[in-house]
C-alpha atoms as a PDB file:
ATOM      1  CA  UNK A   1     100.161 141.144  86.091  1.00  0.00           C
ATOM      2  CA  UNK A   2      97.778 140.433  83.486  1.00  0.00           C
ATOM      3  CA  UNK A   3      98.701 144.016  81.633  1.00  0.00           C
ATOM      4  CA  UNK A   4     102.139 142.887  81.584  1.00  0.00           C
ATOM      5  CA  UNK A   5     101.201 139.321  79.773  1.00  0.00           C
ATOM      6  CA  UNK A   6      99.298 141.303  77.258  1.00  0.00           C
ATOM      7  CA  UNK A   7     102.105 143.621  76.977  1.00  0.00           C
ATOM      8  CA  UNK A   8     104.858 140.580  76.840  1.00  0.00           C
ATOM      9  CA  UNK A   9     102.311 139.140  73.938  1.00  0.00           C
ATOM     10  CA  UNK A  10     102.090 141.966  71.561  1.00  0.00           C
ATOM     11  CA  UNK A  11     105.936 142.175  71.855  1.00  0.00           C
ATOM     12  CA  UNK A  12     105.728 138.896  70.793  1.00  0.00           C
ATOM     13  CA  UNK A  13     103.295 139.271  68.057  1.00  0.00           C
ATOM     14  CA  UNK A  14     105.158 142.202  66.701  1.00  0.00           C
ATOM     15  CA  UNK A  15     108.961 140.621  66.660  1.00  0.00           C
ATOM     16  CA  UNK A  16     107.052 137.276  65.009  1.00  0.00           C
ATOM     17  CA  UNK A  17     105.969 139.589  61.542  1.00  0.00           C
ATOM     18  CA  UNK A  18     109.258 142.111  61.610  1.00  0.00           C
ATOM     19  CA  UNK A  19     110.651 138.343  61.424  1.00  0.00           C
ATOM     20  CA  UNK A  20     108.466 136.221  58.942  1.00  0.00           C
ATOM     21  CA  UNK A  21     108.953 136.985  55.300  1.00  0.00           C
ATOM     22  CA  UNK A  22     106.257 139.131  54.244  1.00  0.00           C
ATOM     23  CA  UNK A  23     106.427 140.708  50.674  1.00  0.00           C
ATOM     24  CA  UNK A  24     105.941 144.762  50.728  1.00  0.00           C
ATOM     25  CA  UNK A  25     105.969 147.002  47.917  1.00  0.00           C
ATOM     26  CA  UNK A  26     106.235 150.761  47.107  1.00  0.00           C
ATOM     27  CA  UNK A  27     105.819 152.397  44.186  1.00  0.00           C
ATOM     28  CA  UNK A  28     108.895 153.604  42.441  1.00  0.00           C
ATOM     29  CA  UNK A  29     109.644 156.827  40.536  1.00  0.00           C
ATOM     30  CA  UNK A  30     108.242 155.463  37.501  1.00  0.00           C
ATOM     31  CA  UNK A  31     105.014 153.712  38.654  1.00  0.00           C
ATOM     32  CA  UNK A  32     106.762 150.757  38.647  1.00  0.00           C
ATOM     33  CA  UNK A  33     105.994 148.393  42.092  1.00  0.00           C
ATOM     34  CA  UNK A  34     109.165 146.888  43.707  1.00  0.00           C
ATOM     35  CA  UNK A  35     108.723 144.439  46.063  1.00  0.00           C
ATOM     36  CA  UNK A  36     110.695 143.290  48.895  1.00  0.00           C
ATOM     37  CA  UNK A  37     111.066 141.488  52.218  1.00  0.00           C
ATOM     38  CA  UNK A  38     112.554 143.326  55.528  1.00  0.00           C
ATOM     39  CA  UNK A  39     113.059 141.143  57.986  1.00  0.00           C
ATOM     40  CA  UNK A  40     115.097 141.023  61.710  1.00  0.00           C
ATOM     41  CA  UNK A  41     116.062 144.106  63.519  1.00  0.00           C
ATOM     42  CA  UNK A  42     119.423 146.056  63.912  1.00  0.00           C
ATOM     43  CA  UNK A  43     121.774 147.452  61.474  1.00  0.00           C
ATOM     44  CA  UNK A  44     120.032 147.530  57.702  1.00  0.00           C
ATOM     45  CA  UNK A  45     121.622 145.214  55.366  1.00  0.00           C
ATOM     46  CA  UNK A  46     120.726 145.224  51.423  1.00  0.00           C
ATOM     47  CA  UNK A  47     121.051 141.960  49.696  1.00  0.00           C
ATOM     48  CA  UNK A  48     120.976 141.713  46.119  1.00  0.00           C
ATOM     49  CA  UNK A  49     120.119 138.569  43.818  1.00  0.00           C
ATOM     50  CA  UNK A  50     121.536 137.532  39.956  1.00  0.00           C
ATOM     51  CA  UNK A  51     120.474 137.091  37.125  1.00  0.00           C
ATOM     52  CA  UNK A  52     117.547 134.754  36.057  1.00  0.00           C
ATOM     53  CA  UNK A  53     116.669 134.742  40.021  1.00  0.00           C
ATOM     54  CA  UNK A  54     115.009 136.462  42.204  1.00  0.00           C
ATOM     55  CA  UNK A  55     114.901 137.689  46.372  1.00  0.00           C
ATOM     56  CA  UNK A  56     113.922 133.895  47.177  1.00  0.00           C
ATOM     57  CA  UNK A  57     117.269 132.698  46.236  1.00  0.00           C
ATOM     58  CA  UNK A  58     118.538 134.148  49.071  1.00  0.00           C
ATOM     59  CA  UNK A  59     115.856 131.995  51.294  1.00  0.00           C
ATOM     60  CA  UNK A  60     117.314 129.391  52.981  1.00  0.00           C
ATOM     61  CA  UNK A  61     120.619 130.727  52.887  1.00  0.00           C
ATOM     62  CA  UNK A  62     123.268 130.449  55.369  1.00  0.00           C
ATOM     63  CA  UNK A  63     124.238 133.820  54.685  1.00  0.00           C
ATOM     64  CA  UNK A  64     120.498 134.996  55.574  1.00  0.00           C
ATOM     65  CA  UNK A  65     119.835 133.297  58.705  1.00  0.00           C
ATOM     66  CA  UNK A  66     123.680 133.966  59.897  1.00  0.00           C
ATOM     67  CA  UNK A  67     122.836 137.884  59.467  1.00  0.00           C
ATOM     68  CA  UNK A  68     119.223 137.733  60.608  1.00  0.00           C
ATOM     69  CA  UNK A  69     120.944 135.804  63.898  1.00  0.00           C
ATOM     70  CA  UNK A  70     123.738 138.202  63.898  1.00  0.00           C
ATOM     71  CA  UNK A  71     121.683 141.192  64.829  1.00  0.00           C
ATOM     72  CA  UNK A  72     121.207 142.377  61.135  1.00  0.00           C
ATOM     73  CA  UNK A  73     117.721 143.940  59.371  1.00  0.00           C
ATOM     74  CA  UNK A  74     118.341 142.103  56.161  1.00  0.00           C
ATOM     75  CA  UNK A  75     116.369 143.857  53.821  1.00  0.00           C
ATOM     76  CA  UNK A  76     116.016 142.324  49.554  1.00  0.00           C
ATOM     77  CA  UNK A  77     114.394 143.625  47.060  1.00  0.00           C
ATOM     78  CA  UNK A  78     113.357 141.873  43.764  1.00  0.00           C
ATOM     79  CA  UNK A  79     114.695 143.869  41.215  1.00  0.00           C
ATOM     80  CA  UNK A  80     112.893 145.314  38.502  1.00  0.00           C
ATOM     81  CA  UNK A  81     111.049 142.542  35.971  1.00  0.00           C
ATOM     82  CA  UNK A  82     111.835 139.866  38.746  1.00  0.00           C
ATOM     83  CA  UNK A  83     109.964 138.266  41.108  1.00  0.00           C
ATOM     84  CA  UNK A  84     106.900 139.933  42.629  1.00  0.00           C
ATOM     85  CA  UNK A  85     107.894 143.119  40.947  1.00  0.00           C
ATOM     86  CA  UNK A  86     106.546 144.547  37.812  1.00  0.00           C
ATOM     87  CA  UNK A  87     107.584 143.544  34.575  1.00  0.00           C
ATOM     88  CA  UNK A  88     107.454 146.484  32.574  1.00  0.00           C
ATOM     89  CA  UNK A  89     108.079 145.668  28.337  1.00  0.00           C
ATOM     90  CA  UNK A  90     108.939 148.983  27.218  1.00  0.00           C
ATOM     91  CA  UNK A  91     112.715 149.758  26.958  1.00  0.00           C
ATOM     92  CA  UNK A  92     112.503 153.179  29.053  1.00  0.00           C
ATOM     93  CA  UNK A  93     111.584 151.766  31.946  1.00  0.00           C
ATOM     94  CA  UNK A  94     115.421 150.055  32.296  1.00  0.00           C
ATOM     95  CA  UNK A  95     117.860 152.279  31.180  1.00  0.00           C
ATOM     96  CA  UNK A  96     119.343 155.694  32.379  1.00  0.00           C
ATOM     97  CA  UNK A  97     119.932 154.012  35.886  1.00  0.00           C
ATOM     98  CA  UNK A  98     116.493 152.931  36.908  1.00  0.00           C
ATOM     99  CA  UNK A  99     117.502 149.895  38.867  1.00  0.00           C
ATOM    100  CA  UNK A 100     119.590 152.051  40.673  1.00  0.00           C
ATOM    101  CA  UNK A 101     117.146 154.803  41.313  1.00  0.00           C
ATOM    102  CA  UNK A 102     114.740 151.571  42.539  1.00  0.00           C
ATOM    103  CA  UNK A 103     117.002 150.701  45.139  1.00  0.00           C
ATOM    104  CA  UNK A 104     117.776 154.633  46.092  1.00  0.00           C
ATOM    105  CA  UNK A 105     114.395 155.095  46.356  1.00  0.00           C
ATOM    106  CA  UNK A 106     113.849 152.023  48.306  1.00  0.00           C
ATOM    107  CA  UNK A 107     116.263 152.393  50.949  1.00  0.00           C
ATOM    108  CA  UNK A 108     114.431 156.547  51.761  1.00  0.00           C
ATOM    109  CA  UNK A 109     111.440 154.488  51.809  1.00  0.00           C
ATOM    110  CA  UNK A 110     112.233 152.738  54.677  1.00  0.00           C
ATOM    111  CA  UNK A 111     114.505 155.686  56.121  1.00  0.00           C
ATOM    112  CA  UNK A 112     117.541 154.119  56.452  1.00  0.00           C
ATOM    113  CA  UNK A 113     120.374 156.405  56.832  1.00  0.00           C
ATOM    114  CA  UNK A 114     123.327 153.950  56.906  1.00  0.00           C
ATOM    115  CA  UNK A 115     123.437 150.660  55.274  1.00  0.00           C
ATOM    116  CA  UNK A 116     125.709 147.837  54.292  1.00  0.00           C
ATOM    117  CA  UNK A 117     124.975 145.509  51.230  1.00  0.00           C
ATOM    118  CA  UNK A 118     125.955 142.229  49.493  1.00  0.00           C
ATOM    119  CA  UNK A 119     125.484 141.724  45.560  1.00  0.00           C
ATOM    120  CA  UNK A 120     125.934 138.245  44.189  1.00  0.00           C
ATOM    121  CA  UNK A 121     126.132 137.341  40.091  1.00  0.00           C
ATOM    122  CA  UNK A 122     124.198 140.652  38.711  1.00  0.00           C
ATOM    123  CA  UNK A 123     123.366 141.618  41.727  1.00  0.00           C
ATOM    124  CA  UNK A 124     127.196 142.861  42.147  1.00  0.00           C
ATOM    125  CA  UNK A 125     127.149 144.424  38.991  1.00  0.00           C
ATOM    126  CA  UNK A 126     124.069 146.335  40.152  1.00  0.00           C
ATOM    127  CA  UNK A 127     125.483 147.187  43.612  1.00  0.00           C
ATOM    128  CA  UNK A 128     128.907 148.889  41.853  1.00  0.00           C
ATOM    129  CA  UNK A 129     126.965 151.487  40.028  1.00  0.00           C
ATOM    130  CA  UNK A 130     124.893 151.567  43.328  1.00  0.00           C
ATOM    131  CA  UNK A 131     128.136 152.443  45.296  1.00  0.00           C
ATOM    132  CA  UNK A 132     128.836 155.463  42.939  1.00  0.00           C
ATOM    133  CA  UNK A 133     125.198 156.630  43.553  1.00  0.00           C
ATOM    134  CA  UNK A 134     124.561 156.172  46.897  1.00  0.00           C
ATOM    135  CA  UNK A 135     126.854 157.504  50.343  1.00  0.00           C
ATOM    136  CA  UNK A 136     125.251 155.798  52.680  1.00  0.00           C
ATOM    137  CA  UNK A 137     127.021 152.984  52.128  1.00  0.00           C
ATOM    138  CA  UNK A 138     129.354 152.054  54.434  1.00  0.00           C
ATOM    139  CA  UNK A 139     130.678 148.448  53.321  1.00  0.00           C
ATOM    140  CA  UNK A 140     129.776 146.343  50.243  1.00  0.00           C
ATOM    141  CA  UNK A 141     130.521 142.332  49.527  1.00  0.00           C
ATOM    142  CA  UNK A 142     130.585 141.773  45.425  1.00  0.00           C
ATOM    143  CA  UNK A 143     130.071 137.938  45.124  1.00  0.00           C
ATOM    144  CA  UNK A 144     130.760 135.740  42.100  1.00  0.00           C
ATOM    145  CA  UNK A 145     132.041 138.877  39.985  1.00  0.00           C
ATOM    146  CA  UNK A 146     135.020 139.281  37.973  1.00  0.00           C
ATOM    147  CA  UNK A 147     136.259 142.852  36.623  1.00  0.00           C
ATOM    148  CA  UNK A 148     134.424 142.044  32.782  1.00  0.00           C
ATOM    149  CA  UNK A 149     131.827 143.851  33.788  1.00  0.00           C
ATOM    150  CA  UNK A 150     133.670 147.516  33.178  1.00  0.00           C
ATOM    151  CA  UNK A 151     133.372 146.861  29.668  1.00  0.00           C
ATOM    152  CA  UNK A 152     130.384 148.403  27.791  1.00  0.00           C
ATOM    153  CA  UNK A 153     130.983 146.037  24.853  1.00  0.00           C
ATOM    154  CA  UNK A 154     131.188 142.836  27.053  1.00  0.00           C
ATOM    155  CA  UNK A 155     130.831 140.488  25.039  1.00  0.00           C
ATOM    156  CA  UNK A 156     129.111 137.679  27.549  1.00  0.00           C
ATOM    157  CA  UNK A 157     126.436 140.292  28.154  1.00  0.00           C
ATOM    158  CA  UNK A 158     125.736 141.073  24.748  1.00  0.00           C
ATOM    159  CA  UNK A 159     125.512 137.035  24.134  1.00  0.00           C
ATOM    160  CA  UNK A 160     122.880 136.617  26.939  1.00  0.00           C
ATOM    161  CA  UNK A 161     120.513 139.657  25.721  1.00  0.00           C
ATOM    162  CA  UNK A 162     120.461 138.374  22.390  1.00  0.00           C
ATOM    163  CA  UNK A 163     119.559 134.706  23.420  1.00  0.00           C
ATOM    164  CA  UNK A 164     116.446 136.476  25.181  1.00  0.00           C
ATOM    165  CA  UNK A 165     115.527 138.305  22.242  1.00  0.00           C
ATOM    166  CA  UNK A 166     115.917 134.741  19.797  1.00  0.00           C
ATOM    167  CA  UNK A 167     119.311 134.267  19.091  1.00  0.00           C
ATOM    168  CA  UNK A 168     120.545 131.261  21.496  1.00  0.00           C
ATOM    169  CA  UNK A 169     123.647 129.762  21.270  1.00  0.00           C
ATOM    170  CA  UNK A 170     125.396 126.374  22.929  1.00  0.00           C
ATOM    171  CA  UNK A 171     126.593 128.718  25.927  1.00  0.00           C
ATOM    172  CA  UNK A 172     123.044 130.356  26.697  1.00  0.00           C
ATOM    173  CA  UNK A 173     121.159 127.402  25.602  1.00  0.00           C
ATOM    174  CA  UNK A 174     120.635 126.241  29.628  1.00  0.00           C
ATOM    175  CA  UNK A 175     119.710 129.459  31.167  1.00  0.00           C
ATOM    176  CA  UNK A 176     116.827 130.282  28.200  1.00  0.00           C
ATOM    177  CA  UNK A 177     115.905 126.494  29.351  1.00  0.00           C
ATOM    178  CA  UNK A 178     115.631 127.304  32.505  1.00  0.00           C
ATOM    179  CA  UNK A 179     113.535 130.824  31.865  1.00  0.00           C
ATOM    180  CA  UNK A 180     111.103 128.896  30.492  1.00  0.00           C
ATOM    181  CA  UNK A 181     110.771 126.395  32.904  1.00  0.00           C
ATOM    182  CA  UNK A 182     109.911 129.110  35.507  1.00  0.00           C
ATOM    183  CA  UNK A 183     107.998 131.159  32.889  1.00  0.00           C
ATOM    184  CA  UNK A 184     109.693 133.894  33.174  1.00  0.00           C
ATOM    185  CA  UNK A 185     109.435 137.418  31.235  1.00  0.00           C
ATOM    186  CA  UNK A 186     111.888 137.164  27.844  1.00  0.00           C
ATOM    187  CA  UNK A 187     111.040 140.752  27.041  1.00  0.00           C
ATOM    188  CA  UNK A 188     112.052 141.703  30.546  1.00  0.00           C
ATOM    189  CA  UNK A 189     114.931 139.559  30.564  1.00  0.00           C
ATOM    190  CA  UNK A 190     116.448 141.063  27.062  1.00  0.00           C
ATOM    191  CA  UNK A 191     115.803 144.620  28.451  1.00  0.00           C
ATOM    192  CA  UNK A 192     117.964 143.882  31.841  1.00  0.00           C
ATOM    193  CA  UNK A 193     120.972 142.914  30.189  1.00  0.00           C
ATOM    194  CA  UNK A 194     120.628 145.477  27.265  1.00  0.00           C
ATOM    195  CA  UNK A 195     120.699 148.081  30.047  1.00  0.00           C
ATOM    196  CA  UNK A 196     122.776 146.369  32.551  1.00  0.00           C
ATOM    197  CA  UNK A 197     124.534 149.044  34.372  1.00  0.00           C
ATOM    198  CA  UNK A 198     128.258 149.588  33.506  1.00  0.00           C
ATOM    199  CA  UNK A 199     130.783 150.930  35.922  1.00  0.00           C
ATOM    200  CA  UNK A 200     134.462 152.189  34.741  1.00  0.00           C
ATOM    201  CA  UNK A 201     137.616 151.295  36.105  1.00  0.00           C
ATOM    202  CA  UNK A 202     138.067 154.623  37.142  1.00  0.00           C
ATOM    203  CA  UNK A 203     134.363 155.231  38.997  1.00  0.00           C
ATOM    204  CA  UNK A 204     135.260 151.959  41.265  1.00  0.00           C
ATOM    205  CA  UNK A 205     139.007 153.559  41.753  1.00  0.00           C
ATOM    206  CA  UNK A 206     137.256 156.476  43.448  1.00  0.00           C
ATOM    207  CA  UNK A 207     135.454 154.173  45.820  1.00  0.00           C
ATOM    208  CA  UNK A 208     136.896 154.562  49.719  1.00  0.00           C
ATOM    209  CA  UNK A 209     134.522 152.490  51.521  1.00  0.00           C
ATOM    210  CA  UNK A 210     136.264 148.580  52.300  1.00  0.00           C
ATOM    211  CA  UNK A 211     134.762 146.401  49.280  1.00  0.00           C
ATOM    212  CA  UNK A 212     135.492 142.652  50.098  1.00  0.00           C
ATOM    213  CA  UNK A 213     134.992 140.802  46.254  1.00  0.00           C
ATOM    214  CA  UNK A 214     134.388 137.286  46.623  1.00  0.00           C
ATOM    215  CA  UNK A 215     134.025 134.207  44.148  1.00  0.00           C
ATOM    216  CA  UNK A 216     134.281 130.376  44.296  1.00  0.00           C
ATOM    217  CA  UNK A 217     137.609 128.450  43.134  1.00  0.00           C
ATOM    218  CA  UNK A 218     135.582 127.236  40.219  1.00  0.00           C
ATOM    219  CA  UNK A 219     133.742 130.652  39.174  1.00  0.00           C
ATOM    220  CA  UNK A 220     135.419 131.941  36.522  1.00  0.00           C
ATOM    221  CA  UNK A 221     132.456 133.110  34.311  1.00  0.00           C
ATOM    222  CA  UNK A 222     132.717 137.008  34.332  1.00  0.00           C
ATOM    223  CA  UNK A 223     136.962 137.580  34.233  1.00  0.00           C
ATOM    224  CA  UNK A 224     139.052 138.211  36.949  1.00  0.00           C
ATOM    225  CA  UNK A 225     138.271 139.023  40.995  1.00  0.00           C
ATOM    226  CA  UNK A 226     141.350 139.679  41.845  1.00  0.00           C
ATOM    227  CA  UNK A 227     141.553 142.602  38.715  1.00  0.00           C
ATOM    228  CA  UNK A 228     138.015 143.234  40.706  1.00  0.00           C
ATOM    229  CA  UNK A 229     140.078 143.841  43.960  1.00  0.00           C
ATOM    230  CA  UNK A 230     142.350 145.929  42.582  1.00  0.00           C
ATOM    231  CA  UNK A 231     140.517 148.212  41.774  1.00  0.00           C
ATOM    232  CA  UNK A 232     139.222 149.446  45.241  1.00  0.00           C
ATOM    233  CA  UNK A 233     141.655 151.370  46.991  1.00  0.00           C
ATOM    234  CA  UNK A 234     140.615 149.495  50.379  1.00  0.00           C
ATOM    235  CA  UNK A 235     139.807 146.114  48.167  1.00  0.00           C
ATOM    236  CA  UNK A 236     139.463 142.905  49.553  1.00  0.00           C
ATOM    237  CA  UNK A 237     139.670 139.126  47.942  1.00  0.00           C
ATOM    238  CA  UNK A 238     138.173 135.795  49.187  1.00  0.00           C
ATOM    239  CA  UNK A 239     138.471 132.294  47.547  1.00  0.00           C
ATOM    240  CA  UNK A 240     135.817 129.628  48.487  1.00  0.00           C
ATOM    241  CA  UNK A 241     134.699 126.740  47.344  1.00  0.00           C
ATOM    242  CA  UNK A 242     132.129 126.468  45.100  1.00  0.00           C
ATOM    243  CA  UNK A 243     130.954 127.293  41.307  1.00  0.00           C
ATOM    244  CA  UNK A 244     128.705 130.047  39.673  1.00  0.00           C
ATOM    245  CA  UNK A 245     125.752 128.804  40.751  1.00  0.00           C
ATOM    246  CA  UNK A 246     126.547 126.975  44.051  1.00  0.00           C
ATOM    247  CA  UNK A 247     128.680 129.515  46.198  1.00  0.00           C
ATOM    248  CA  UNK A 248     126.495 131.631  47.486  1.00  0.00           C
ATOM    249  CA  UNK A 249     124.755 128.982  49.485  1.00  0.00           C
ATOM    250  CA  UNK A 250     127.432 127.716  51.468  1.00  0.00           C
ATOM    251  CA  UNK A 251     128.878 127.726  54.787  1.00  0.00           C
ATOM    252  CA  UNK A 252     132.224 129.252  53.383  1.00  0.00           C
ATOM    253  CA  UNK A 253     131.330 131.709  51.565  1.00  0.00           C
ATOM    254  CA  UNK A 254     128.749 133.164  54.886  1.00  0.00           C
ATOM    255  CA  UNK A 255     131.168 132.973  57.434  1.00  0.00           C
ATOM    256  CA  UNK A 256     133.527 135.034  55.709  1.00  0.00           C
ATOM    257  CA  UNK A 257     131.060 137.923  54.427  1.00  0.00           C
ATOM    258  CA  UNK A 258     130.170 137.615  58.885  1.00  0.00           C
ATOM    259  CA  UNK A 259     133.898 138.349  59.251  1.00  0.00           C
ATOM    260  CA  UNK A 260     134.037 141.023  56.785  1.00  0.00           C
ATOM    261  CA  UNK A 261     130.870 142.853  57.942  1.00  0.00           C
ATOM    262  CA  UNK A 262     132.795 142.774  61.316  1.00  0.00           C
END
């Protein structure tokens, strides 16, 4: 009997710090640490934050405790120069895909063989080139994203890695604001927009996997979704309320990633 309580208790023990939020890292290809939480048990789900933010914006979430209740191992990384990761300055630690080979590398680390993930802001833009890297993929939510992102001359990206290199303007005026408020890395900052991936037309047209795009009524910062949807042959489009900033937080926008994830 008492084998069985000690037994029972370690159980215990173990599901209570799969569950709790601890920070891991691993070293990438580069030397550079990611860090990340994996938390709950089930069937792996990768979810990546925006711009300006970090894996903690996805704390307190509905969306995280509705897939964490669901039965999902919700695993998020901070991307490189965010968060608990490092914060390298030098330019050639950001281009020629290495947020994408991060998250590559990240997801052998743990030895996950199939996966479904959710981008939201930047994080979407990250997660397209991600799709045209990595099969394991099986279904992918791109939140508050329009199809401007396809454009390697775009202009609003262009705007926001100059105002992190000095040259701010009445549109990027609140987010360097808020940068410094948190203290966060410009150098870094100017570096992850400079090399912010860039995914054709054509690479997400070659996409088979079911890609539900979703945005709030009042999002209209990065062009069109529904140009966004189009361009998945199994593409999907959701509406909910909410702005930029605010949608990914809310009820709405949860329950229908839960009904898309099926």
């Amino acid at each position: 009997m008492l084998k069985k309580h000690l037994i029972s208790c370690l159980l215990v023990i173990a599901f209570m710090q799969k569950t709790t939020a601890q920070v891991n890292t691993f070293e990438s290809f580069d030397g550079v640490k990611i860090a990340y939480t994996d938390e709950g048990y089930g069937e792996p789900i990768l979810l990546l934050h925006g711009f300006l933010n970090s894996r903690k914006s996805w704390d307190n979430t509905v969306l995280k405790q509705q897939l964490i209740n669901t039965g999902y191992r919700v695993i998020i990384p901070d991307l490189r120069g965010n968060g608990d990761s490092d914060k390298p300055k030098d330019e050639g630690a950001y281009g020629n895909g290495a947020e994408i080979k991060d998250l590559v590398l990240l997801m052998n680390h743990l030895k996950v063989e199939k996966y479904k993930a959710v981008g939201y802001s930047r994080g979407s833009i990250v997660l397209a080139k991600l799709l045209t890297e990595d099969d394991r993929i099986e279904k992918a939510v791109l939140g508050g994203m329009g199809i401007d992102f396809t454009n390697p001359e775009w202009d609003r990206k262009i705007m926001f890695a100059n105002a992190f290199k000095g040259e701010v303007n009445q549109f990027t005026k609140g987010a360097v604001d808020y940068a410094k408020s948190i203290n966060a890395d410009f150098r870094s900052l100017y570096l992850q927009q400079k090399y912010q991936p860039v995914t054709s037309v054509k690479e997400l047209n070659e996409l088979v996997i079911e890609i539900l795009v979703i945005s709030g009524t009042d999002d209209l910062d990065n062009g069109s979704a529904e140009d966004l949807k189009n361009s998945f042959v199994k593409g999907k489009l959701e509406k909910v309320p909410g702005d930029h900033n605010g949608t990914y937080k809310t009820e709405a926008f949860s329950n229908s990633i839960i009904r898309f994830l099926g």
